[in-house]
Protein backbone atom coordinates (compact mmCIF):
# COMPACT_ATOMS: atom_id res chain seq x y z
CA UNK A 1 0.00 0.00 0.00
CA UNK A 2 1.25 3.55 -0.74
CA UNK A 3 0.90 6.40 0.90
CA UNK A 4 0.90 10.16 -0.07
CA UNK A 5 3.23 11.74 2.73
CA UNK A 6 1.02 14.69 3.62
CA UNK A 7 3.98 17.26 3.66
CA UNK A 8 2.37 19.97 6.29
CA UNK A 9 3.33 17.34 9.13
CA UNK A 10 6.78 17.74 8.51
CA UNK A 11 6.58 20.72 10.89
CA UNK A 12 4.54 22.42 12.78
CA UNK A 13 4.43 26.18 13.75
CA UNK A 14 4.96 26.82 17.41
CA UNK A 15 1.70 29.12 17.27
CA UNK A 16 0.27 26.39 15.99
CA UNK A 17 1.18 23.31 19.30
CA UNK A 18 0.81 26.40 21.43
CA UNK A 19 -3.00 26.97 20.36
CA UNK A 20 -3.65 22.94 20.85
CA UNK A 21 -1.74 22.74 24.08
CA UNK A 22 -3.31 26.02 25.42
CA UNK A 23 -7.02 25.31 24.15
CA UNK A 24 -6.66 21.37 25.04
CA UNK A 25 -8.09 20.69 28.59
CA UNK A 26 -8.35 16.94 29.02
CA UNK A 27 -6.41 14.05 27.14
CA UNK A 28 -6.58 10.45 26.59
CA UNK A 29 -3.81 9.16 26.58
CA UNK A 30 -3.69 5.86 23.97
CA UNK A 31 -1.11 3.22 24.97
CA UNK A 32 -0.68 4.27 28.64
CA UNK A 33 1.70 1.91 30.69
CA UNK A 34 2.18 1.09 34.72
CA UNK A 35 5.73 0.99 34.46
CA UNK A 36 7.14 4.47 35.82
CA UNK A 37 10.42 3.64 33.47
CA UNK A 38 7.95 4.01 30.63
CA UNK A 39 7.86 7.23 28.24
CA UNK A 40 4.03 6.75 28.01
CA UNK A 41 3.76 7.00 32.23
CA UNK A 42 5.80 9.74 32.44
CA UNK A 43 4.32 12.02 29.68
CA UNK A 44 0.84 11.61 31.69
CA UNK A 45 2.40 12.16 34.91
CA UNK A 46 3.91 15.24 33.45
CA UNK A 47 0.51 16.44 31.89
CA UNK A 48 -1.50 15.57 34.81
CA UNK A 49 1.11 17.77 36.93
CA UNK A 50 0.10 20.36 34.26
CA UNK A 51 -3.35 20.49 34.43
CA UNK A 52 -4.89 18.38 32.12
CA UNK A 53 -7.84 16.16 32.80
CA UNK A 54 -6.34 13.14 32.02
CA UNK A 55 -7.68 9.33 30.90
CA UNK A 56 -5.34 6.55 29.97
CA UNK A 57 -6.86 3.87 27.46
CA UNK A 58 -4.95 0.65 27.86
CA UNK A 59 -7.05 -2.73 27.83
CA UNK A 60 -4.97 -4.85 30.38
CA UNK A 61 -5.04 -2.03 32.99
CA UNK A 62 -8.67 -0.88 32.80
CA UNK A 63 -10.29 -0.42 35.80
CA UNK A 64 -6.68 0.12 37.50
CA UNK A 65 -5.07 3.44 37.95
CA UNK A 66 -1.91 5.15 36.64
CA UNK A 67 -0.92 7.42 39.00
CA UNK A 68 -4.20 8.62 39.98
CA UNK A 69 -5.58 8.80 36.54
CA UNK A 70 -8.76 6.12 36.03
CA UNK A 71 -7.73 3.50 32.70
CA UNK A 72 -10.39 2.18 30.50
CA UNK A 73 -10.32 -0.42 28.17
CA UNK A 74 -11.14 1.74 24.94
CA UNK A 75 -11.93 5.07 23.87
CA UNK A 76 -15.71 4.40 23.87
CA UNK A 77 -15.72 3.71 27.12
CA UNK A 78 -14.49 6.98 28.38
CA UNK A 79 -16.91 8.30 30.65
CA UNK A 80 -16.73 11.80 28.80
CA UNK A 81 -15.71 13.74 26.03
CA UNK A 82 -11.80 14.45 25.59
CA UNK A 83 -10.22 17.23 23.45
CA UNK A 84 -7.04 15.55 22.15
CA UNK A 85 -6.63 11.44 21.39
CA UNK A 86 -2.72 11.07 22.47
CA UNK A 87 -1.73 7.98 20.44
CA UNK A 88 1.32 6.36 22.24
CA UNK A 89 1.00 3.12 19.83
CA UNK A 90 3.28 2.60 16.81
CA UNK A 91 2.56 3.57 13.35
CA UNK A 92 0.72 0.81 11.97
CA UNK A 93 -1.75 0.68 15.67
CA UNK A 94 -2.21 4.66 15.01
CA UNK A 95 -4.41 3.75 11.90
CA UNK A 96 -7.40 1.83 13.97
CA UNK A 97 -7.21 3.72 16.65
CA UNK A 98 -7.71 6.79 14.70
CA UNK A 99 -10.73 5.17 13.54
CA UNK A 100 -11.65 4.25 16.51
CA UNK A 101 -11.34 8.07 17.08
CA UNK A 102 -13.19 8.62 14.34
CA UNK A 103 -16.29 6.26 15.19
CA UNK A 104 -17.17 7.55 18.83
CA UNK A 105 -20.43 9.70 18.86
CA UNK A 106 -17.88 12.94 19.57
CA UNK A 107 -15.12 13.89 18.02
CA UNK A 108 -11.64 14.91 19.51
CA UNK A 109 -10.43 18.27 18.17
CA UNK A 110 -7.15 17.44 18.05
CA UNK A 111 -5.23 13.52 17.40
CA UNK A 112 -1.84 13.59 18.28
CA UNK A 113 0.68 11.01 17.52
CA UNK A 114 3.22 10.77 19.94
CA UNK A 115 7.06 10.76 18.76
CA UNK A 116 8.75 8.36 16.11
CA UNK A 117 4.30 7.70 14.80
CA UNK A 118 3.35 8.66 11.49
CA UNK A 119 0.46 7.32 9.86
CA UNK A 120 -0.36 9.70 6.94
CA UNK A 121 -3.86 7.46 5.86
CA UNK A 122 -4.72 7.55 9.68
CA UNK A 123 -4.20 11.38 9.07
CA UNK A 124 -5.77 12.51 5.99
CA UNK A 125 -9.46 10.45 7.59
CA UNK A 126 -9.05 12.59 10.71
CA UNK A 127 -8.32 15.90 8.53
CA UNK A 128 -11.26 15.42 6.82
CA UNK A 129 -13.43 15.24 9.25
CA UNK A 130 -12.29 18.01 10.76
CA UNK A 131 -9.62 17.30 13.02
CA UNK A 132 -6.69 18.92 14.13
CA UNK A 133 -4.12 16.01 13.38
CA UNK A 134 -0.02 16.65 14.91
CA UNK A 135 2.49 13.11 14.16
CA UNK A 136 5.87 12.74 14.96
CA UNK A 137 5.96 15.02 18.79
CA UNK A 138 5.47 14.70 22.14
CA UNK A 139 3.12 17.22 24.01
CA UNK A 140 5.61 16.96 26.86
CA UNK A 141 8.63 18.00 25.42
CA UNK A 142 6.46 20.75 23.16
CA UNK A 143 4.85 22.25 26.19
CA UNK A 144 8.69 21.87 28.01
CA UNK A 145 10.09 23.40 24.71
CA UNK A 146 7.40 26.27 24.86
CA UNK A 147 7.18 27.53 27.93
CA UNK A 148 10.64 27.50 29.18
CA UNK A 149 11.26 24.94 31.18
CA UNK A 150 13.57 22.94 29.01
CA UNK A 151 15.43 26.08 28.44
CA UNK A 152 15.71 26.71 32.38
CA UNK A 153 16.64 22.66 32.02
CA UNK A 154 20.07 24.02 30.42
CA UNK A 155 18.29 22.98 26.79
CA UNK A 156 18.06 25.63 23.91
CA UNK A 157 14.07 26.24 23.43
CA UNK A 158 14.50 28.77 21.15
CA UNK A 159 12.20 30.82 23.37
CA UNK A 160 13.60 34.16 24.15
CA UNK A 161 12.74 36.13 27.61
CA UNK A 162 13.63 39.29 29.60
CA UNK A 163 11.33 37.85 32.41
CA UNK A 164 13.61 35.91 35.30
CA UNK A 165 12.50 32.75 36.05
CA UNK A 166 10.81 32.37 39.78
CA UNK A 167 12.83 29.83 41.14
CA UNK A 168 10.32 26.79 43.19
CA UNK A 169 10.91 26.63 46.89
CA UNK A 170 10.16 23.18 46.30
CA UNK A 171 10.44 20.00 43.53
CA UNK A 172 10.47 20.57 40.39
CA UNK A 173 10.63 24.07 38.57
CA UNK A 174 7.10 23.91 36.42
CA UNK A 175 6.74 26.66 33.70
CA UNK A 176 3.25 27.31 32.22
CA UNK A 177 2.36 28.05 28.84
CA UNK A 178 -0.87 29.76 29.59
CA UNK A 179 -1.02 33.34 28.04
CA UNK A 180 1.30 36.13 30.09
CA UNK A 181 -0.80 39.38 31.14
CA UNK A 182 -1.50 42.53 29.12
CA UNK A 183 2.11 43.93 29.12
CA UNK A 184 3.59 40.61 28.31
CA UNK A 185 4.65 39.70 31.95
């Protein structure tokens, strides 16, 4: 089977992951794992610690927990609406579950294929029905990347600020990428 590589997923404007991550408020998070050495349980730590209503979707650890957040079996059994399907499934898996996506009696705004999954077929069905579709990035390290912290991590962001960081009296430093006030600040 051939695909047509839809070339706008190459890259993404920051304006553009900063609208989704901004506007998104609660996440299901596709491929969610138990194992705190896992890239999938640390990414929905992460965006619980951020603020997002979060729901992992993983069928041998429904009706479990992941550090706090409830797991279901599939995406139509979600007890509620979601505004972003996180797929953290390879490349070939990101094609049903899109449809799976695609089949539930709402529809996510925005699918998002976590890093190293493209599915470009899985892509161009969401697109046309609407759907804000990102492949290839992690919303952790783009929310890191945008709002500072992985700069304040010693990393180059490519986000430039007069503003000094606040340090945290305690854990972690957590940046925010919610909007700054009217002067910028």
């Amino acid at each position: 089977m051939t695909e047509t590589r839809l070339a706008h997923h190459d890259s993404y404007p920051d304006d553009l992951i900063r609208t989704i991550l901004r506007s998104t408020k609660s996440i299901a998070l596709v491929g969610a794992s138990s194992d705190p050495a896992r890239p999938s349980w640390i990414v929905l730590k992460y965006l619980k610690e951020r603020g997002y209503k979060m729901f992992a979707v993983n069928p041998k650890l429904a009706g479990g927990t992941i550090v706090d957040v409830p797991v279901f079996a599939k995406l139509a059994d979600l007890p509620e609406p979601v505004d972003m399907v996180e797929i953290f499934r390879n490349s070939e898996a990101a094609g049903p579950i899109t449809d799976e996506a695609l089949a539930l009696p709402w529809e996510p705004k925005t699918l998002w294929m976590q890093l190293s999954v493209r599915n470009d077929a899985a892509a161009a069905r969401a697109e046309a029905k609407g759907i804000r579709v990102i492949m290839n990035r992690c919303p952790k390290i783009e929310y890191g990347r945008l709002s500072g912290e992985i700069g304040w991590q010693g990393i180059n962001s490519r986000i430039l600020s007069s503003k000094k960081p606040v340090l945290s009296t305690k854990g972690v430093q957590k940046f925010t990428i919610a909007p700054r006030g009217p002067r910028g600040d």
